[in-house]
N, C-alpha and C. Protein backbone atom coordinates (compact mmCIF):
# COMPACT_ATOMS: atom_id res chain seq x y z
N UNK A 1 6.69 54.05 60.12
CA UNK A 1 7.53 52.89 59.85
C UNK A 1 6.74 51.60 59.77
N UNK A 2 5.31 51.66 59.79
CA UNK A 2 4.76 50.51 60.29
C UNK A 2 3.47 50.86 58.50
N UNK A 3 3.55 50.45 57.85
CA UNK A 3 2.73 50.47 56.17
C UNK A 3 1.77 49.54 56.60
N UNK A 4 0.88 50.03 55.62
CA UNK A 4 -0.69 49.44 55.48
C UNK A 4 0.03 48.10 54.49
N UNK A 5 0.24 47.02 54.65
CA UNK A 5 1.41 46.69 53.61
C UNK A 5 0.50 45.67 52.17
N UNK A 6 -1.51 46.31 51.71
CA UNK A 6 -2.01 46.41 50.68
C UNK A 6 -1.44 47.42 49.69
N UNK A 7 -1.25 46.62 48.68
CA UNK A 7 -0.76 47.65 47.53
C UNK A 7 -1.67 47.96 46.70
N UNK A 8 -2.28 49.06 46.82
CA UNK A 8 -3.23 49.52 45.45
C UNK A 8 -2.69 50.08 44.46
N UNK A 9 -3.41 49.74 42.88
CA UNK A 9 -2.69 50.25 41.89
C UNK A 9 -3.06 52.20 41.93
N UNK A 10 -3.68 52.30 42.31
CA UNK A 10 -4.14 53.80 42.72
C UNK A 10 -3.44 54.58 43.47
N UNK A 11 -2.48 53.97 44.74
CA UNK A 11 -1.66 54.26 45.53
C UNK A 11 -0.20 54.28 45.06
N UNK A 12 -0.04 53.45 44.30
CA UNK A 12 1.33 53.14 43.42
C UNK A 12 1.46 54.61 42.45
N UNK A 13 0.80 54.65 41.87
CA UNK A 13 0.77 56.24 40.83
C UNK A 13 0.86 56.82 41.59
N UNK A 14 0.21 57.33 42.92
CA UNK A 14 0.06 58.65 43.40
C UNK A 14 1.26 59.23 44.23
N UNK A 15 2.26 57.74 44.52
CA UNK A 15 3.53 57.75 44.96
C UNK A 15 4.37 58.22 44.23
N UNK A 16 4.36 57.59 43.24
CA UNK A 16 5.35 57.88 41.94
C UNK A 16 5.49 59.51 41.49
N UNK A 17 3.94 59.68 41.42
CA UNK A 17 3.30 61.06 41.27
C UNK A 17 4.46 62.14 42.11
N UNK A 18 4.23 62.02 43.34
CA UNK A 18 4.85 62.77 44.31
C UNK A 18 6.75 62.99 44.26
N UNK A 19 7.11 61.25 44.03
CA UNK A 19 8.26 61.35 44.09
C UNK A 19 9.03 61.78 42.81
N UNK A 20 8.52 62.15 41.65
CA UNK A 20 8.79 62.74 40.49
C UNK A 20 9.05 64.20 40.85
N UNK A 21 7.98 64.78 41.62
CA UNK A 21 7.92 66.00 42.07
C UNK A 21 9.31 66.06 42.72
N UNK A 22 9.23 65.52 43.81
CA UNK A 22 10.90 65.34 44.67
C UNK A 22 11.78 65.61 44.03
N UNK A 23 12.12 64.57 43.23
CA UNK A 23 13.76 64.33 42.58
C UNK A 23 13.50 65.27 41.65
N UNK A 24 12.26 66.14 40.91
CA UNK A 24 12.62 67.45 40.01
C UNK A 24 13.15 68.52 40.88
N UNK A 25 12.41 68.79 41.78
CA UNK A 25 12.97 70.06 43.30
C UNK A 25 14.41 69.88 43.11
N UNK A 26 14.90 68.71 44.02
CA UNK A 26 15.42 67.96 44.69
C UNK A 26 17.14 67.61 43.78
N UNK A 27 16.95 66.82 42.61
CA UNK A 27 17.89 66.19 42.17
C UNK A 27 18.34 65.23 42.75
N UNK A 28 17.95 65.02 44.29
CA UNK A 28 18.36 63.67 44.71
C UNK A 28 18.13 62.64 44.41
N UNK A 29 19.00 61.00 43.90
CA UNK A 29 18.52 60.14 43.64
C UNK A 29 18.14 59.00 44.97
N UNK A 30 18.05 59.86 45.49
CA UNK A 30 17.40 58.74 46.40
C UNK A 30 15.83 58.36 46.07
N UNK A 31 15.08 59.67 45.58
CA UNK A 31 13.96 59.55 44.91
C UNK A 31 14.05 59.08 43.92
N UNK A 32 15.04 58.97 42.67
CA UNK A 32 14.75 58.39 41.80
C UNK A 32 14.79 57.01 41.82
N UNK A 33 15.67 56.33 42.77
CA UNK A 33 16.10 55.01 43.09
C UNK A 33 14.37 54.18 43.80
N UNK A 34 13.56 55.26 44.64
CA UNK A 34 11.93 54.97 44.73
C UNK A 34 10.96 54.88 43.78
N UNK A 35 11.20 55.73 43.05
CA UNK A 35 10.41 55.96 41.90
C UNK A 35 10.83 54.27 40.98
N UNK A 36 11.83 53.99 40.55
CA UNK A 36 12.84 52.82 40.12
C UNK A 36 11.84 51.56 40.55
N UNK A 37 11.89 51.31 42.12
CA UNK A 37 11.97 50.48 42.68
C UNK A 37 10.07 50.06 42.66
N UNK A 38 9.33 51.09 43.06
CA UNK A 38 7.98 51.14 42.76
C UNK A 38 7.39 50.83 41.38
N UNK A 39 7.95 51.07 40.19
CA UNK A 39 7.69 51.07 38.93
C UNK A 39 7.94 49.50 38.21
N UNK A 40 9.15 49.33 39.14
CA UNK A 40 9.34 47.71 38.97
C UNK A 40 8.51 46.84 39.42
N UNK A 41 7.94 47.16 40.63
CA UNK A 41 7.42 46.35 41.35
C UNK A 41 6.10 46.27 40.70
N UNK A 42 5.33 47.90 39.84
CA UNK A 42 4.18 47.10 39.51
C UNK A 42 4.27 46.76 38.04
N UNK A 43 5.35 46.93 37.49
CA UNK A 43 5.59 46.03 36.03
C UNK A 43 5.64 44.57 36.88
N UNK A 44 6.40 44.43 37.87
CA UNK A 44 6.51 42.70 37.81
C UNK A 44 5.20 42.00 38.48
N UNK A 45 4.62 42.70 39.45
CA UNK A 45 3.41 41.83 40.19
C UNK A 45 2.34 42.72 40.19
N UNK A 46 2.32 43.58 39.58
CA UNK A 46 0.80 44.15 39.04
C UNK A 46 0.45 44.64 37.95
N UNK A 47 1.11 44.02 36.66
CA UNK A 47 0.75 44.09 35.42
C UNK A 47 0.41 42.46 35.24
N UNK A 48 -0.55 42.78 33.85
CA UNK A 48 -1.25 41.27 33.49
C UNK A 48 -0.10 41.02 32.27
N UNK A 49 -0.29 39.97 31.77
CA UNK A 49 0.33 39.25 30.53
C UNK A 49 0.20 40.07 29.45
N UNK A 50 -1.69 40.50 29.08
CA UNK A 50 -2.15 40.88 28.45
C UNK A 50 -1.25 43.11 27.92
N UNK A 51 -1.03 43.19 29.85
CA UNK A 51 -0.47 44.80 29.33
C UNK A 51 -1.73 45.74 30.95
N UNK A 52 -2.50 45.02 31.19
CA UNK A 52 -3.42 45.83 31.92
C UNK A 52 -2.75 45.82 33.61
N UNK A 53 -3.70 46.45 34.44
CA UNK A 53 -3.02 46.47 35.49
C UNK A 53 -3.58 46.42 36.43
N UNK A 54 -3.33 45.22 37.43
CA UNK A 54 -3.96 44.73 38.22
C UNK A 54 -5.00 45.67 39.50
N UNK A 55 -5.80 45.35 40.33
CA UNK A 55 -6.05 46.94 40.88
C UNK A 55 -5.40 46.57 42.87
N UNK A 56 -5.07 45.89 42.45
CA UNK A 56 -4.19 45.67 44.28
C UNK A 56 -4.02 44.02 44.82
N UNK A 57 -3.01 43.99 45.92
CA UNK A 57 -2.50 43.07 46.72
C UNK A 57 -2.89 43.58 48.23
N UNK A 58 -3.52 42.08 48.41
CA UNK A 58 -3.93 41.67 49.69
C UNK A 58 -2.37 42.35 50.92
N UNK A 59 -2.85 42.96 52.05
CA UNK A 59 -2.01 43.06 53.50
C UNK A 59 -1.50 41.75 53.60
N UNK A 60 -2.54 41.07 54.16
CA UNK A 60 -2.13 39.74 54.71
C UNK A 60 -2.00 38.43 53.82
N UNK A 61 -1.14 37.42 54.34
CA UNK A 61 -0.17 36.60 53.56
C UNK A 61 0.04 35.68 54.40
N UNK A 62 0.37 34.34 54.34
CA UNK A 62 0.77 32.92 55.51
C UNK A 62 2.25 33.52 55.68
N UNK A 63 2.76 33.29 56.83
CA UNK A 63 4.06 32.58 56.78
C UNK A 63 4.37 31.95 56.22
N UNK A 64 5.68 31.86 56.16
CA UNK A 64 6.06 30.29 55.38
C UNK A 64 6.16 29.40 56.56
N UNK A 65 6.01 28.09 56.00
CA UNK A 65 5.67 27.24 57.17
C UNK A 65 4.42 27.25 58.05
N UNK A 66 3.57 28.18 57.65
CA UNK A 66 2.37 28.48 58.62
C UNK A 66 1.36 28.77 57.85
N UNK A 67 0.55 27.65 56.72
CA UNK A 67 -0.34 28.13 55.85
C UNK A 67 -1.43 28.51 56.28
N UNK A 68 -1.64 27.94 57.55
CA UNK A 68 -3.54 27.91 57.69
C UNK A 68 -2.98 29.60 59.05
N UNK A 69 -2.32 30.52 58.89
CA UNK A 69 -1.82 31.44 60.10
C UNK A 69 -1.38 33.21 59.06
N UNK A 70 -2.60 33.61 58.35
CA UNK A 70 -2.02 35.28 58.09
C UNK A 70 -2.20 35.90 58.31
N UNK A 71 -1.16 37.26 58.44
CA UNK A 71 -0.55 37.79 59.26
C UNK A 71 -0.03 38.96 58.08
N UNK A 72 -1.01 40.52 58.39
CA UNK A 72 -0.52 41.49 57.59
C UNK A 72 1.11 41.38 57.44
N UNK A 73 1.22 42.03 56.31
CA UNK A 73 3.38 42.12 56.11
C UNK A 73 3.81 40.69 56.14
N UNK A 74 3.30 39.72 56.24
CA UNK A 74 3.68 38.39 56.28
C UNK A 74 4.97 38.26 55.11
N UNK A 75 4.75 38.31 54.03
CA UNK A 75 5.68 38.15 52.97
C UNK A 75 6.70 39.74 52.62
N UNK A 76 6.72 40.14 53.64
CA UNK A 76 7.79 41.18 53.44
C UNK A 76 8.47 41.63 54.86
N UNK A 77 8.11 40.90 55.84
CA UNK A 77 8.61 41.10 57.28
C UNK A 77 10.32 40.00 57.03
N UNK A 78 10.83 40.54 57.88
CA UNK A 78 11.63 38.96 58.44
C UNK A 78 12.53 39.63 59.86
N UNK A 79 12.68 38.32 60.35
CA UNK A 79 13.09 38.25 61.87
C UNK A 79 15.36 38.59 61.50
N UNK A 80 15.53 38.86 62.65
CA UNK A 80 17.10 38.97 62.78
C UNK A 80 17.74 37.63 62.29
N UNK A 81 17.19 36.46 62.55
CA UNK A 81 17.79 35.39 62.61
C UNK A 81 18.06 35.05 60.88
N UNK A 82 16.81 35.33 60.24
CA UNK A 82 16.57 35.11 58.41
C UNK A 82 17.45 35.55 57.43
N UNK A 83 17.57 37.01 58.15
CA UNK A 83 18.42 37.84 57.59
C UNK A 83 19.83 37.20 58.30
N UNK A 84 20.02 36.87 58.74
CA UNK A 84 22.30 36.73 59.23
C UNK A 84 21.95 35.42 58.87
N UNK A 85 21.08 34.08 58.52
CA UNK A 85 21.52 33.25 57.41
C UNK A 85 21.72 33.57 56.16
N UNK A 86 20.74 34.19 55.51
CA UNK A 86 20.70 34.43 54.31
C UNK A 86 21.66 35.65 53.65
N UNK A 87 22.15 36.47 54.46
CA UNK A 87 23.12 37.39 54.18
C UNK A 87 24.52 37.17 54.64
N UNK A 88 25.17 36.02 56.06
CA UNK A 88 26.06 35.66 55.92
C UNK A 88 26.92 37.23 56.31
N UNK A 89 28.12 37.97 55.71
CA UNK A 89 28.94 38.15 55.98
C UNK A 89 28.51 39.95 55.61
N UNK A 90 27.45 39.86 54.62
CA UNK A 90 26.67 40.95 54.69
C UNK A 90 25.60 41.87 55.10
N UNK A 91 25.31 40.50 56.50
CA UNK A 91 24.39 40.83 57.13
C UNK A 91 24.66 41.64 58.06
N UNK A 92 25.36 42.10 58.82
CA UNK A 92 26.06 43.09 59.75
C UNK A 92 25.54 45.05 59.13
N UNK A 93 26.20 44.98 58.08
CA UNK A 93 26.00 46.68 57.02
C UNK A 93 24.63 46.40 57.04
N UNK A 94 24.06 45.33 55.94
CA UNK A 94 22.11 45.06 55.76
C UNK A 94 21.86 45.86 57.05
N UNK A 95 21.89 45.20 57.97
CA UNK A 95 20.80 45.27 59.48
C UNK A 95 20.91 46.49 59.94
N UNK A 96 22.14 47.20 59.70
CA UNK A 96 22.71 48.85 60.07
C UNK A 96 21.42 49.68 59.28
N UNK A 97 21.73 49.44 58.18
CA UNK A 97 21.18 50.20 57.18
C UNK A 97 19.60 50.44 57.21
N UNK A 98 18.77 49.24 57.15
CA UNK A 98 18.14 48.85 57.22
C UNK A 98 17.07 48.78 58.77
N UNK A 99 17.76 49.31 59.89
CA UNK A 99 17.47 49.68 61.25
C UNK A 99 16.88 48.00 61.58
N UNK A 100 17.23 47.08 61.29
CA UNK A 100 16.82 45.86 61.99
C UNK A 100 17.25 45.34 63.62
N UNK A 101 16.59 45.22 64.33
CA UNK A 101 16.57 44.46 65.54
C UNK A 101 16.14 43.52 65.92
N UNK A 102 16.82 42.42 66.85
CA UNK A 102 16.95 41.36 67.05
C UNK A 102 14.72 41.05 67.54
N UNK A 103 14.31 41.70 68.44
CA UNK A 103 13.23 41.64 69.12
C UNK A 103 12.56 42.51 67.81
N UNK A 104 12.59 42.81 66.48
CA UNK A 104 11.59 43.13 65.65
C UNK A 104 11.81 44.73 66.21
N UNK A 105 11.44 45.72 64.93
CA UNK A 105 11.58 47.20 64.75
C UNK A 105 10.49 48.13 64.74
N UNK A 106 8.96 47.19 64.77
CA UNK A 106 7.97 47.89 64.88
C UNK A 106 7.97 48.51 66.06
N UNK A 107 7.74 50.34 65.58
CA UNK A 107 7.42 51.20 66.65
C UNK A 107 5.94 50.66 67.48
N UNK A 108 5.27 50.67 66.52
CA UNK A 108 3.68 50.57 66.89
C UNK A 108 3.00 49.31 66.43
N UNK A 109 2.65 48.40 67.03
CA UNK A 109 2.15 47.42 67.07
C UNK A 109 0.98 46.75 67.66
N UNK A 110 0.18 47.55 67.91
CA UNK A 110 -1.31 47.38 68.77
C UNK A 110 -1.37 45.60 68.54
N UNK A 111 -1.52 45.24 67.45
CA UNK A 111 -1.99 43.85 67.13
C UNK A 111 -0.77 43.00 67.01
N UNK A 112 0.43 43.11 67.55
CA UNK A 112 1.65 42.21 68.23
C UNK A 112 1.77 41.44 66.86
N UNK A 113 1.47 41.59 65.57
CA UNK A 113 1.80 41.15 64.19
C UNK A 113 3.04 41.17 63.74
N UNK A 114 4.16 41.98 64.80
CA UNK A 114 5.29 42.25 64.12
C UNK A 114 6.45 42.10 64.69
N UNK A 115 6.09 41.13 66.39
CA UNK A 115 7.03 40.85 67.19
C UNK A 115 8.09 39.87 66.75
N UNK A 116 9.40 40.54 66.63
CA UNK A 116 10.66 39.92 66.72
C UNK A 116 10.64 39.97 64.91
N UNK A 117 10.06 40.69 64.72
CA UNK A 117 10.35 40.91 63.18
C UNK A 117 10.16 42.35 62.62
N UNK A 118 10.93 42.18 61.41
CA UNK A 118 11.58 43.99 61.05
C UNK A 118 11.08 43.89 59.52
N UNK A 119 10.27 44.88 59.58
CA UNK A 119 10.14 46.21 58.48
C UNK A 119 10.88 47.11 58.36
N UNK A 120 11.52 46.51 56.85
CA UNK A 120 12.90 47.31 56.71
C UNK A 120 12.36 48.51 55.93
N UNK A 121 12.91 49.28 56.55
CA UNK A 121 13.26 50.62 56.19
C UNK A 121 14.69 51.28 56.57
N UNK A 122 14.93 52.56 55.36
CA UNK A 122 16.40 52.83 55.70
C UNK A 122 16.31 54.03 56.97
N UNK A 123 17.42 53.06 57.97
CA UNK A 123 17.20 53.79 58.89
C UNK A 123 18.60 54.47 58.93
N UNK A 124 19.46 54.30 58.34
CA UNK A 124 20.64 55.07 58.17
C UNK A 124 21.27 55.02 56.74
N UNK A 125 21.78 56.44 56.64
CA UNK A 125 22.13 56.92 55.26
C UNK A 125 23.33 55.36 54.41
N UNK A 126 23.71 56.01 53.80
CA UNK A 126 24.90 55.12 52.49
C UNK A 126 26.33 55.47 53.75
N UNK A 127 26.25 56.13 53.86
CA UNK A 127 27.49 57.50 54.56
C UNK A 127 27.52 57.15 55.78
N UNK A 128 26.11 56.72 56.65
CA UNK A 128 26.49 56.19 58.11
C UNK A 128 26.85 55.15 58.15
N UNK A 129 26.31 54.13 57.05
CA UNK A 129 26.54 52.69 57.19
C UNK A 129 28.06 52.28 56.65
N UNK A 130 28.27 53.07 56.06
CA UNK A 130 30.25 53.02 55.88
C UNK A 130 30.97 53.17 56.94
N UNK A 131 30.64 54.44 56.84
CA UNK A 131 30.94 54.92 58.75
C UNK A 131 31.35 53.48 59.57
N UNK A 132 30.10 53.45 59.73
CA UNK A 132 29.84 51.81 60.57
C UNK A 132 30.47 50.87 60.43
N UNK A 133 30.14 50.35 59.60
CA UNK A 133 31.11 48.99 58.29
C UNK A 133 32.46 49.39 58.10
N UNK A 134 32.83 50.96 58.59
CA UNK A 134 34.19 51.13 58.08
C UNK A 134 34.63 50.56 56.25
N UNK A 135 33.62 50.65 55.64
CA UNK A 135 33.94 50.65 54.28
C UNK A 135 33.55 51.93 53.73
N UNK A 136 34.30 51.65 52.21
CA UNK A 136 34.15 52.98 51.56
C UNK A 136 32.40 53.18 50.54
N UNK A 137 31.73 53.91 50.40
CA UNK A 137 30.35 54.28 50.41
C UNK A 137 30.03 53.43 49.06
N UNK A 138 31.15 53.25 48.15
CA UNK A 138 30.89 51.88 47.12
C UNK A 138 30.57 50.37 47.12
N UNK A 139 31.35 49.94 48.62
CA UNK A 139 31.50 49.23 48.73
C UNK A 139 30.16 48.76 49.30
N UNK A 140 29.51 49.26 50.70
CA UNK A 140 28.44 49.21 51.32
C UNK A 140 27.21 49.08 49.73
N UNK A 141 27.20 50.39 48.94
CA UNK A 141 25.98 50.41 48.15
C UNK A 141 26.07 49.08 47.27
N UNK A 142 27.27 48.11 47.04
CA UNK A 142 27.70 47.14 46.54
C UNK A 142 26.81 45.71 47.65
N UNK A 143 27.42 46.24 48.46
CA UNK A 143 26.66 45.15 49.66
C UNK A 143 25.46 45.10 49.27
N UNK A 144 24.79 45.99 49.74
CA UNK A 144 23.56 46.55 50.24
C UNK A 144 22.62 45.95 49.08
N UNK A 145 22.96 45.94 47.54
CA UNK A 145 22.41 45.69 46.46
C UNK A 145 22.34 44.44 46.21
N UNK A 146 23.13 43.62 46.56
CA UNK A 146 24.03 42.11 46.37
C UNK A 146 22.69 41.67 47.58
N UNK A 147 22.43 42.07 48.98
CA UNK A 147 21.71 41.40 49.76
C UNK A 147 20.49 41.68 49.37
N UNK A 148 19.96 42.65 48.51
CA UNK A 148 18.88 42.94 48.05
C UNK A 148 18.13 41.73 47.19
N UNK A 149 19.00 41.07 46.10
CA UNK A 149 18.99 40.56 45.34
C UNK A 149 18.95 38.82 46.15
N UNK A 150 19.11 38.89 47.54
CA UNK A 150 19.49 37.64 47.80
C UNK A 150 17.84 37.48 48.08
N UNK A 151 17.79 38.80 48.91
CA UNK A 151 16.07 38.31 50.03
C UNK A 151 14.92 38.44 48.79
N UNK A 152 15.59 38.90 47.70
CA UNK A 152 13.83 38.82 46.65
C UNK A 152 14.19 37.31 46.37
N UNK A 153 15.03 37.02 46.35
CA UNK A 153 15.19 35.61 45.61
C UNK A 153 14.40 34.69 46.23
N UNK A 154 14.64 34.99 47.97
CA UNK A 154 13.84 34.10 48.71
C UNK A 154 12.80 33.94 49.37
N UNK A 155 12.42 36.08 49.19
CA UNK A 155 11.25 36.25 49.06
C UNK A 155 9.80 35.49 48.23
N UNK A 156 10.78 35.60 47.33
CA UNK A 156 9.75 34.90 46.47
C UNK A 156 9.48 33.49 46.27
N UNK A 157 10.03 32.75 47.46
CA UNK A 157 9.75 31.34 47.98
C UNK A 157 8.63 31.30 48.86
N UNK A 158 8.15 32.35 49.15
CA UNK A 158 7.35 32.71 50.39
C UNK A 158 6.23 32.87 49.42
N UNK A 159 4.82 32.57 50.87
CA UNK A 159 3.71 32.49 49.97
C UNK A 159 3.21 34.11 49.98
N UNK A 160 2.51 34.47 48.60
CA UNK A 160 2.41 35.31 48.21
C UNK A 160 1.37 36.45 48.47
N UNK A 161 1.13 36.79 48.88
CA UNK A 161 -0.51 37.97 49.12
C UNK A 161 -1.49 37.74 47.80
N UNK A 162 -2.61 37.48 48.49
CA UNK A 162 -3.95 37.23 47.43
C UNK A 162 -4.14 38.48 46.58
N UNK A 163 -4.16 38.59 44.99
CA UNK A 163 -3.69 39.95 44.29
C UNK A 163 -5.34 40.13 43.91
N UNK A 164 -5.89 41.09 44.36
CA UNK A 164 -7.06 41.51 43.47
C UNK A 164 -6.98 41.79 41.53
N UNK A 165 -7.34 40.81 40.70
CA UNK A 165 -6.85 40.96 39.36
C UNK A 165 -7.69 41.22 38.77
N UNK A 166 -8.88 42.15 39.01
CA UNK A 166 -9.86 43.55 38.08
C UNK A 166 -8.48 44.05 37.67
N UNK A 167 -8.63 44.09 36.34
CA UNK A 167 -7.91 45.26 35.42
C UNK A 167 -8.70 46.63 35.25
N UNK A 168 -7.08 47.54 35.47
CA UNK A 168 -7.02 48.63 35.50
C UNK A 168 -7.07 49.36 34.43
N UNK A 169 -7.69 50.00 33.55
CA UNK A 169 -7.81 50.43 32.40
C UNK A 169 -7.30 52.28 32.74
């Protein structure tokens, strides 16, 4: 639960690689929704203008508010408090889903980089978090997508990880 959180373009394929394998076995789209989500990510921040492809992003990143202070996962962590402003009335299902806690979710933390802040991962299904939310499994994946769309927005107010830009041929 705790990612090396450098993205290599080498590591990105070999994911994709795997999770193709999955969802052929499988048919589940939960893999395809990874596969989706990875493929986007290096069309949008690790492809060049030109078409080539970048060969990785830096771990570490400032806070916001804390330029001269980085801190691996910096621009993809956030604390309990970030999330129930910025999600508001959808933050309750998010934080379910998402296994967030108030004191931060890192299991393992040797280097205390991740106190009182959560690396989201899904820690409960579509199906538990209804459960939970007492909504119906549309409604939650409705949520869930809607808050998605809120934290890239403001993600991307945040300062960014230094991108290694050797193209990938």
């Amino acid at each position: 639960r705790v990612p090396h959180f450098e993205k290599m373009l080498y590591d990105q394929a070999q994911i994709v690689s795997a999770l193709v394998d999955a969802y052929l076995i499988t048919k589940d789209s939960f893999y395809a929704n990874i596969i989706r989500e990875t493929l986007d990510y290096v069309l949008r921040d690790m492809t060049d203008t030109e078409g080539g492809f970048y060969s990785a992003e830096d771990a570490d990143s400032p806070f916001p508010g804390a330029m001269d202070e980085a801190s691996e996962g910096a621009f993809y962590v956030w604390t309990k408090n970030e999330l129930d402003q910025a999600l508001g009335d959808d933050a309750k299902c998010f934080e379910f889903h998402f296994g967030v806690e108030e004191t931060g979710n890192a299991l393992n933390d040797p280097q205390q980089e991740f106190v009182g802040r959560n690396i989201l991962y899904v820690a409960n299904s579509i199906s538990e978090t209804a459960n939970f939310s007492r909504q119906h499994e549309n409604e939650v994946a409705t949520s869930l997508e809607r808050s998605k769309k809120i934290l890239f927005r403001l993600r991307a107010q945040r300062p960014r990880p230094h991108r290694d830009d050797k193209i990938i041929a």
